[in-house]
N, C-alpha and C. Protein backbone atom coordinates (compact mmCIF):
# COMPACT_ATOMS: atom_id res chain seq x y z
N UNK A 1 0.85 -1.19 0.00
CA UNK A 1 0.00 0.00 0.00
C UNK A 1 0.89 1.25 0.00
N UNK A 2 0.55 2.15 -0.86
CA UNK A 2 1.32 3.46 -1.04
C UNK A 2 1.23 4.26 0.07
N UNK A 3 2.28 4.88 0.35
CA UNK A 3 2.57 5.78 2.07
C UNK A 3 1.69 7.27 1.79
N UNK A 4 1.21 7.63 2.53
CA UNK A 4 0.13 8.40 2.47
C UNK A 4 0.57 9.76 2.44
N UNK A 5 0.23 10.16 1.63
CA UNK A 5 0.81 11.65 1.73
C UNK A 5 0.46 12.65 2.88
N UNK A 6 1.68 13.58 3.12
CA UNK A 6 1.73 14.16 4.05
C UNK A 6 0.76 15.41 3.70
N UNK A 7 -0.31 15.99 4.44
CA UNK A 7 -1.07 16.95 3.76
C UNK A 7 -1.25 18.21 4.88
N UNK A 8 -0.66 17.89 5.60
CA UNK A 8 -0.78 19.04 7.02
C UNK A 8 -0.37 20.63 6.74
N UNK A 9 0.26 20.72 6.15
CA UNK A 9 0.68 22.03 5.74
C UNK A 9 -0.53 22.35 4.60
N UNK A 10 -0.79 22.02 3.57
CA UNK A 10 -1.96 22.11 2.81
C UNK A 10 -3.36 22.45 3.12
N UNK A 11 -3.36 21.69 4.65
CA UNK A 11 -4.59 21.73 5.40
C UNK A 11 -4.91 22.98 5.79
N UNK A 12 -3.79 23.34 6.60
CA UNK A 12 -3.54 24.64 7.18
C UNK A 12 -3.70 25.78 6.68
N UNK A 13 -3.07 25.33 5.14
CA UNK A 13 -3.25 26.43 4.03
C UNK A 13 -4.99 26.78 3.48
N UNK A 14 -5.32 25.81 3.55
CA UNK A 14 -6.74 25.52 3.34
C UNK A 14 -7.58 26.58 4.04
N UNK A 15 -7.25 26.44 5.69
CA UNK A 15 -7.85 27.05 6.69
C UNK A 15 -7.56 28.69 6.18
N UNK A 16 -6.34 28.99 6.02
CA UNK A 16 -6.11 30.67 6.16
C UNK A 16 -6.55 30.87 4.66
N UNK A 17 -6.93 30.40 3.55
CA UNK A 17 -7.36 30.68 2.15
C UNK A 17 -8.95 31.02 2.68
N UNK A 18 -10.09 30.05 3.60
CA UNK A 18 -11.52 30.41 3.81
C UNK A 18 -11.19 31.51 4.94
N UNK A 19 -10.14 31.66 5.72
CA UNK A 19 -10.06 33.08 6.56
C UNK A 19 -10.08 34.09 5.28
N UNK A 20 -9.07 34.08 4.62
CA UNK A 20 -8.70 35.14 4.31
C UNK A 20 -9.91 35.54 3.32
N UNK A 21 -10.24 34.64 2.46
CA UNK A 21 -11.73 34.83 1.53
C UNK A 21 -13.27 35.06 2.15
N UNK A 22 -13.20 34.97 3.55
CA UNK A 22 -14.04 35.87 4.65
C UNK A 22 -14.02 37.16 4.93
N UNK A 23 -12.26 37.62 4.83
CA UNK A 23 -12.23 38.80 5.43
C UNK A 23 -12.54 39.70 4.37
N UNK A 24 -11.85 39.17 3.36
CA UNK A 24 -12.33 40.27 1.77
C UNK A 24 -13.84 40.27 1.52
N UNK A 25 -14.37 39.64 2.01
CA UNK A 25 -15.96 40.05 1.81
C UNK A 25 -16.47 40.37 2.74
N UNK A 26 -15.94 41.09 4.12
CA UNK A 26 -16.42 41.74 4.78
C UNK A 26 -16.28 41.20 6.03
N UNK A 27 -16.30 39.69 6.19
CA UNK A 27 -16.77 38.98 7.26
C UNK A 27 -15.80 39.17 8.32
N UNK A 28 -16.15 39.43 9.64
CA UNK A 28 -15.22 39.42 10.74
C UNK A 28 -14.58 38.13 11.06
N UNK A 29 -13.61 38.02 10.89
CA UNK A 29 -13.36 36.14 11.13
C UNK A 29 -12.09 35.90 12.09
N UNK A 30 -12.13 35.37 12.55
CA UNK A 30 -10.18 34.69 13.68
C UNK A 30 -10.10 33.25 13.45
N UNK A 31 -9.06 33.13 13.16
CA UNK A 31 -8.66 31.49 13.15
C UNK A 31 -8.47 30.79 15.11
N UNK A 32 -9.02 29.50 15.10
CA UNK A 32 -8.83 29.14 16.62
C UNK A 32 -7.22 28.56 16.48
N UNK A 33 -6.60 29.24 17.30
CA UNK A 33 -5.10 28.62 17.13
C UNK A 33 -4.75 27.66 17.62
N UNK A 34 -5.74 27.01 18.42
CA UNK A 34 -5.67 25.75 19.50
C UNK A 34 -6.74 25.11 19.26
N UNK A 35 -6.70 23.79 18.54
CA UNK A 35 -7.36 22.58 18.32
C UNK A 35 -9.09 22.72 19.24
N UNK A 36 -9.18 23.37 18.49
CA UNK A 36 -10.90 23.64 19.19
C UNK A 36 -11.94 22.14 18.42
N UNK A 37 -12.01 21.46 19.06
CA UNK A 37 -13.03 20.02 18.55
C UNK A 37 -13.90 21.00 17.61
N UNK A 38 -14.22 20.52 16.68
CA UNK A 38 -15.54 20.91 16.27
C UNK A 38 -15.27 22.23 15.20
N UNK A 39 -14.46 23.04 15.30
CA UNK A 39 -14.69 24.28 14.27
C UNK A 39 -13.00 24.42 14.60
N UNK A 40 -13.08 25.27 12.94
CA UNK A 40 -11.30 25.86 12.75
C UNK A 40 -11.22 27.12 12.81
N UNK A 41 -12.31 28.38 12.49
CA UNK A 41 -12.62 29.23 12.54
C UNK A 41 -14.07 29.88 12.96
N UNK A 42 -14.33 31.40 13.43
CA UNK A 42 -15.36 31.97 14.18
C UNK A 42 -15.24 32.88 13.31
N UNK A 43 -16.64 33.07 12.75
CA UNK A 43 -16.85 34.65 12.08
C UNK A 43 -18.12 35.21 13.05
N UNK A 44 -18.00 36.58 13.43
CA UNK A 44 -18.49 37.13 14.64
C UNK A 44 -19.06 38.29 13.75
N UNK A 45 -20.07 38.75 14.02
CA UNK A 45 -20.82 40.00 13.73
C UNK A 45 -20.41 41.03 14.97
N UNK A 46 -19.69 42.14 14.48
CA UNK A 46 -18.78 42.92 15.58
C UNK A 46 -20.44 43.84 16.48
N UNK A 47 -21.08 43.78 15.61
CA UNK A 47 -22.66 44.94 16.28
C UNK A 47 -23.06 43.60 17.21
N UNK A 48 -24.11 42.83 16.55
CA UNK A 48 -24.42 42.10 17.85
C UNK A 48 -23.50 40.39 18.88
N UNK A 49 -22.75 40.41 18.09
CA UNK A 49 -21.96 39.49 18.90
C UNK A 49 -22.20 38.31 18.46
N UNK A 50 -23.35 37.99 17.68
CA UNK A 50 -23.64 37.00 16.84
C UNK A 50 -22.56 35.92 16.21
N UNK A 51 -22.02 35.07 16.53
CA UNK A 51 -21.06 34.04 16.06
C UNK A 51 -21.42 33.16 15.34
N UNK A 52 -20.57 32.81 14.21
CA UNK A 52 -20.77 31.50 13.46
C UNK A 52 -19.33 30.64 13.78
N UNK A 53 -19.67 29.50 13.99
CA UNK A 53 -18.30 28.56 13.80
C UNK A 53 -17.74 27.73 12.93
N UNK A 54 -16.80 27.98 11.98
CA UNK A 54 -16.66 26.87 10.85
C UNK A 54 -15.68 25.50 10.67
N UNK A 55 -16.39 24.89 10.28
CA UNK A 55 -15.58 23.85 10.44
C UNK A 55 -14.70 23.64 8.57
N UNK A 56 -13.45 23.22 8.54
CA UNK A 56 -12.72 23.74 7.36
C UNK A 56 -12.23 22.33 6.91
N UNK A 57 -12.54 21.32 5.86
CA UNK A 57 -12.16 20.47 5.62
C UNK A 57 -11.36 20.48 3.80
N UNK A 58 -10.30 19.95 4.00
CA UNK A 58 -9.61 20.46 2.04
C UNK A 58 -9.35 19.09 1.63
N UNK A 59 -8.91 18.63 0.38
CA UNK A 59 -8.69 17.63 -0.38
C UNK A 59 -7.38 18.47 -1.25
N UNK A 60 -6.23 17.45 -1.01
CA UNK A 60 -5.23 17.85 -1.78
C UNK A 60 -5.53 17.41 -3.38
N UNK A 61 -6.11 16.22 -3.45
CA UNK A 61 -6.23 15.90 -5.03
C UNK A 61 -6.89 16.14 -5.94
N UNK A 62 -6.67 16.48 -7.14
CA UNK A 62 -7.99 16.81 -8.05
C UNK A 62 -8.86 16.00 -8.41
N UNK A 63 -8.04 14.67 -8.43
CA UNK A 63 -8.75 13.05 -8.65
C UNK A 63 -9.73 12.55 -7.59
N UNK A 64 -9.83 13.36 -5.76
CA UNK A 64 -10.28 12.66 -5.29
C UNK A 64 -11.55 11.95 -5.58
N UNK A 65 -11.94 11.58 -4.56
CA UNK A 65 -13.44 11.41 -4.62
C UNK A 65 -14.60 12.20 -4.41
N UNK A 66 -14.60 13.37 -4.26
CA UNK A 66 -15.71 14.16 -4.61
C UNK A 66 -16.18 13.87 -2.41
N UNK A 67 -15.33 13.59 -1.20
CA UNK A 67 -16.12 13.20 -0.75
C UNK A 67 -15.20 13.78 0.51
N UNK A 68 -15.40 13.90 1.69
CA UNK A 68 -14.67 14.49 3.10
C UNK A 68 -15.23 13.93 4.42
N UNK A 69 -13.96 13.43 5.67
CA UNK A 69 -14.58 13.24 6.45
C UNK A 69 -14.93 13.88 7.46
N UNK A 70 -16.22 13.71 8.30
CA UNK A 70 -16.69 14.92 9.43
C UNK A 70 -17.35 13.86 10.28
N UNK A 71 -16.52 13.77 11.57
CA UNK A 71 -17.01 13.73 12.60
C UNK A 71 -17.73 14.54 14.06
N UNK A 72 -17.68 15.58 13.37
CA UNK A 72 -17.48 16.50 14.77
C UNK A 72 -18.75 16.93 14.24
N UNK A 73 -19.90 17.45 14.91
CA UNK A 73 -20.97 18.41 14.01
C UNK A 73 -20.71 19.47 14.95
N UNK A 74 -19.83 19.95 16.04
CA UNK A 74 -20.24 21.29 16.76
C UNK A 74 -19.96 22.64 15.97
N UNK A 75 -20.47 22.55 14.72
CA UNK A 75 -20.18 24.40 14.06
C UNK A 75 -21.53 24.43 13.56
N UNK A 76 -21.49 25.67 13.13
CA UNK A 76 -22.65 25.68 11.69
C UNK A 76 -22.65 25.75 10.38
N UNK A 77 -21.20 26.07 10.26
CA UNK A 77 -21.04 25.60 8.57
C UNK A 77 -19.84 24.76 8.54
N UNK A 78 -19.70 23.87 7.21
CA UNK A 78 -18.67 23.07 6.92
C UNK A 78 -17.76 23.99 5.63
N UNK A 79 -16.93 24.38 5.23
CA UNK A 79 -16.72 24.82 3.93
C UNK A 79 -15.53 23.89 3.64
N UNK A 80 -16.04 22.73 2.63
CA UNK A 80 -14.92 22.43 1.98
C UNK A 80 -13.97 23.00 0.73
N UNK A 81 -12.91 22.84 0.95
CA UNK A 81 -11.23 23.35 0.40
C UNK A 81 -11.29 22.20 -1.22
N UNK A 82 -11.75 22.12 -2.24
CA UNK A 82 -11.22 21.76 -3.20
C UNK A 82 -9.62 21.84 -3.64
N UNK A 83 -8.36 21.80 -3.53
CA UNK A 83 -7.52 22.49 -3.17
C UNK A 83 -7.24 22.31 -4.67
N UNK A 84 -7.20 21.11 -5.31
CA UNK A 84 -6.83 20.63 -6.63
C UNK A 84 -5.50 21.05 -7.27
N UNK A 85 -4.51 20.18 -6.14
CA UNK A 85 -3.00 20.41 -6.40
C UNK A 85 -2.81 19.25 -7.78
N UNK A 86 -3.38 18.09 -7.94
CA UNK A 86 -2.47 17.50 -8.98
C UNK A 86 -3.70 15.92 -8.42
N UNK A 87 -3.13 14.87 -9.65
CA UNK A 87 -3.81 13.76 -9.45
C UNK A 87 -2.75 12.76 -8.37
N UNK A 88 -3.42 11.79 -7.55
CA UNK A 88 -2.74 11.24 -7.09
C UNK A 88 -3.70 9.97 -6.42
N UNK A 89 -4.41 9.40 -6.83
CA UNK A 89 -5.37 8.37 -6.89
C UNK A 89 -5.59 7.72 -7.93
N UNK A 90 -4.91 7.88 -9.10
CA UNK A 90 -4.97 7.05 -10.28
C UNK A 90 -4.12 5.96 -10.17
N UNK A 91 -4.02 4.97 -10.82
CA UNK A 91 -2.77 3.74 -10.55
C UNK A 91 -2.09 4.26 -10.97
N UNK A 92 -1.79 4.49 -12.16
CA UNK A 92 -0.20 5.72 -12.95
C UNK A 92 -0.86 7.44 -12.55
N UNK A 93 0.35 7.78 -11.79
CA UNK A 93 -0.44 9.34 -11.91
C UNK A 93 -0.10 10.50 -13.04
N UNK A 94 -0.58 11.11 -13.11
CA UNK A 94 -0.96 11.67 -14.46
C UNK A 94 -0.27 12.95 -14.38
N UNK A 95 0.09 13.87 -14.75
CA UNK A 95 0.84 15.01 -14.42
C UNK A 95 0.10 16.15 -14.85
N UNK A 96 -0.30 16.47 -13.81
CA UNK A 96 -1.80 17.42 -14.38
C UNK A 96 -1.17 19.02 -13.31
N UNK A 97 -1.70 19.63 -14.08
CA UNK A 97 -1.04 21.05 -13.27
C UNK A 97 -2.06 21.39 -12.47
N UNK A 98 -1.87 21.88 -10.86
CA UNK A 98 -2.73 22.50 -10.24
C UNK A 98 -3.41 23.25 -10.97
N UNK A 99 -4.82 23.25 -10.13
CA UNK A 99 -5.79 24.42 -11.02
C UNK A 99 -6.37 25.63 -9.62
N UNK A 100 -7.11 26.56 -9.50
CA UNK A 100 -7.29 27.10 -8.74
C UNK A 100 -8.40 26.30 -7.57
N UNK A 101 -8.22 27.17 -6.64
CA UNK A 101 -9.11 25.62 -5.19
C UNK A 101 -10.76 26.44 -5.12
N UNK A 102 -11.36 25.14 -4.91
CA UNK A 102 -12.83 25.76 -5.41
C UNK A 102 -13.42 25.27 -3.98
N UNK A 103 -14.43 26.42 -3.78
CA UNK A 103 -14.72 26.78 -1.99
C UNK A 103 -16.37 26.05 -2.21
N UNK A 104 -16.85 25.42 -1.58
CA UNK A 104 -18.53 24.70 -0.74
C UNK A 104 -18.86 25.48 0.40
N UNK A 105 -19.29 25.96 0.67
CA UNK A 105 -19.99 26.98 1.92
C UNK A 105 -21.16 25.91 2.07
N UNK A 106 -21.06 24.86 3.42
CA UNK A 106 -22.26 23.93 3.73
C UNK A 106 -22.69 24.09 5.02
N UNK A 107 -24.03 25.00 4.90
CA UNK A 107 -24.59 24.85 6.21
C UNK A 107 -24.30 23.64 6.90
N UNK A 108 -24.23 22.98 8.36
CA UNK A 108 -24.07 22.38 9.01
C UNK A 108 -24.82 21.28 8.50
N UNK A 109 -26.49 21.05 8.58
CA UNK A 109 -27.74 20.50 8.22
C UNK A 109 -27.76 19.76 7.20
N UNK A 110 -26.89 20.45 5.70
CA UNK A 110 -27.04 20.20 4.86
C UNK A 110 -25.51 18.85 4.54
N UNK A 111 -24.62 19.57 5.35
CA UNK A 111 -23.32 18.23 5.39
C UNK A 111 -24.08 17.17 5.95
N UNK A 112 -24.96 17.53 6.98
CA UNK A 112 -25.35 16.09 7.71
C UNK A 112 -26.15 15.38 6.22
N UNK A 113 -26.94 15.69 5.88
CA UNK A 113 -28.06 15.24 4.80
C UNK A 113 -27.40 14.08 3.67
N UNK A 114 -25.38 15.29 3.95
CA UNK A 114 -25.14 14.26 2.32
C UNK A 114 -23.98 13.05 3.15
N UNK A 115 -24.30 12.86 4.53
CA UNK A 115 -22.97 12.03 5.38
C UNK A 115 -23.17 10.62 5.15
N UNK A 116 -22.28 9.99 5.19
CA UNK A 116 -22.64 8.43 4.23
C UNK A 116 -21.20 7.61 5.61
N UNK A 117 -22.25 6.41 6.19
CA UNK A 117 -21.40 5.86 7.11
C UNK A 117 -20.71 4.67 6.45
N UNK A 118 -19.42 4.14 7.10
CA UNK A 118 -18.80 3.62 6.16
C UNK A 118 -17.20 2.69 7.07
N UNK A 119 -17.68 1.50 7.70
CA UNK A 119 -16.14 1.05 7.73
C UNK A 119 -16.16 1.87 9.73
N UNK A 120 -16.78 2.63 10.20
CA UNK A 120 -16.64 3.56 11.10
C UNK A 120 -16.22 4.93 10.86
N UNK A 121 -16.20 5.40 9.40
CA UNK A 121 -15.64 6.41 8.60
C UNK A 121 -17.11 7.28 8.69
N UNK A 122 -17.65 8.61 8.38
CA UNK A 122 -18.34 9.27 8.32
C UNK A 122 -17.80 10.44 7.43
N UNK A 123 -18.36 9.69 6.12
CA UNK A 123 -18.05 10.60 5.29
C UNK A 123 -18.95 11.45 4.30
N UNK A 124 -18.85 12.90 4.27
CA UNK A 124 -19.59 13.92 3.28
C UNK A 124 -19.27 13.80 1.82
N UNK A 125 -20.65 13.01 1.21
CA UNK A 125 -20.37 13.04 0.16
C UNK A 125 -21.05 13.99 -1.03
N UNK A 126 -20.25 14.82 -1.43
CA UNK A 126 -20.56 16.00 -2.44
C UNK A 126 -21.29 15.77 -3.49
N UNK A 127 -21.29 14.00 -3.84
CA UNK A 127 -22.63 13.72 -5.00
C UNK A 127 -23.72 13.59 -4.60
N UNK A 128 -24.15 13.45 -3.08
CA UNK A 128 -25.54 13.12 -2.34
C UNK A 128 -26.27 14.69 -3.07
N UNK A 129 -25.59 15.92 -2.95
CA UNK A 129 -26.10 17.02 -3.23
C UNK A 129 -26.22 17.22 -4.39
N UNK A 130 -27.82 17.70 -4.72
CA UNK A 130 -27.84 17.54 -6.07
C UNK A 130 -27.46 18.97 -6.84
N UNK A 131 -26.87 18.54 -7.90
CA UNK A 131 -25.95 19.51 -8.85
C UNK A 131 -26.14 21.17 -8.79
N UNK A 132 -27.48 21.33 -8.68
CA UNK A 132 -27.82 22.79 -8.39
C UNK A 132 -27.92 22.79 -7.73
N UNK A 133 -28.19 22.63 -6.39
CA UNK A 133 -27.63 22.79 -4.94
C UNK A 133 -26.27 22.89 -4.83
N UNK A 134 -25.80 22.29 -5.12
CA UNK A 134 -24.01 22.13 -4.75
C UNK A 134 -23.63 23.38 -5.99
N UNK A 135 -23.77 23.66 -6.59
CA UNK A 135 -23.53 25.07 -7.45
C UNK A 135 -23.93 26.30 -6.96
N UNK A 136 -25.30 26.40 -5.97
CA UNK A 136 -25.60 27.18 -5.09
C UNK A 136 -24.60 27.17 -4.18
N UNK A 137 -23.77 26.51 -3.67
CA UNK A 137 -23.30 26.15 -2.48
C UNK A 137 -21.70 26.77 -2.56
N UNK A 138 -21.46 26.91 -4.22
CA UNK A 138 -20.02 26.92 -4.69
C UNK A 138 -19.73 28.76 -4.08
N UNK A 139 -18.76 28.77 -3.32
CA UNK A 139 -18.15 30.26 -3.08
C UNK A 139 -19.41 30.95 -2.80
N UNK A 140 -20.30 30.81 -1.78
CA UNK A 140 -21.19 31.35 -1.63
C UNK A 140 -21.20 32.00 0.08
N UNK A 141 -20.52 33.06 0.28
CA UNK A 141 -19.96 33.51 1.69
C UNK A 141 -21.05 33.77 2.10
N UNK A 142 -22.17 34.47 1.31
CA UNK A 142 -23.35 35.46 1.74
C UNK A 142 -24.01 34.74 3.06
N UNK A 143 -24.24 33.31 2.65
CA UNK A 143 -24.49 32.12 3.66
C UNK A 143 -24.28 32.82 5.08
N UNK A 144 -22.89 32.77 5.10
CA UNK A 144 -22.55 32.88 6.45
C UNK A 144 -22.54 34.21 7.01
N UNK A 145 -22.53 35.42 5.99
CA UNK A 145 -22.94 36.90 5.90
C UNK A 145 -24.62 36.91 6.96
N UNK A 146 -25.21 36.05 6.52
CA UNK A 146 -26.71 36.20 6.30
C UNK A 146 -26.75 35.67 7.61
N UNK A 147 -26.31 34.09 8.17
CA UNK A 147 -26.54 33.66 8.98
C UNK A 147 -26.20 34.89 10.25
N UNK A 148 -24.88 35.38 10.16
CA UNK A 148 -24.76 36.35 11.42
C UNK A 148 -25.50 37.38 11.30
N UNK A 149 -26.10 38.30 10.27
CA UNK A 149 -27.17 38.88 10.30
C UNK A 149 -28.52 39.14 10.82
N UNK A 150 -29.14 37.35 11.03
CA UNK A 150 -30.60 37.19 11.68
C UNK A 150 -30.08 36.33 13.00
């Protein structure tokens, strides 16, 4: 079995790419710097104090499977990290050039809806959602704009 790639730095990168694509649209956001169960980041409405917590999951491959695991439900949104560095799940891998990383803004509710159990694995799978939903879903911050709003 092939040794698993190391993806921790990627991950990380993942996390400060949905910070930083929060803050340019307005959103008040802090990264938790200490392993908070359940969420990687807090976007806070500075008027009423209103918090959202996100939980930040990425995929280094472009080949993956369309799919992420989530155990934890304590946030309210999930936003998965498409990161789409290169293939690396094919039997021969293919030499494909990174492409830019494509953002899912998933209410909490709605990750649960597409979670598929598996082996003791709990995994979100991005085809449960159907195509125009999950296109609604693509880079869609307002979500979490809106949620701290009401």
């Amino acid at each position: 079995m092939p040794k698993r790639k190391d993806t921790k730095l990627e991950s990380e990168g993942a996390e400060f790419l949905v910070l930083g694509h929060l803050l340019i649209e307005g959103v008040h956001c802090y990264k938790a710097y200490v392993n908070f169960p359940g969420y990687d980041l807090t976007a806070v409405n500075p008027i009423t104090g209103k918090t959202a917590k996100i939980q930040v999951k990425s995929r280094w491959a472009t080949d993956y499977d369309k799919s992420f695991p989530l155990k934890n439900f304590n946030c309210n949104f999930v936003v998965h990290v498409a990161l789409n560095r290169g293939n690396s799940f094919r039997k021969r891998a293919t030499k494909v050039s990174p492409t830019s990383p494509e953002f899912y803004v998933l209410p909490i509710e709605e990750a649960k809806k597409a979670l598929k159990e598996s082996g003791g694995w709990s995994k979100v799978r991005l085809n449960k959602i159907p195509k125009s939903k999950l296109s609604f879903y693509k880079d869609n911050w307002q979500l979490i704009r809106d949620f701290l709003e009401n």
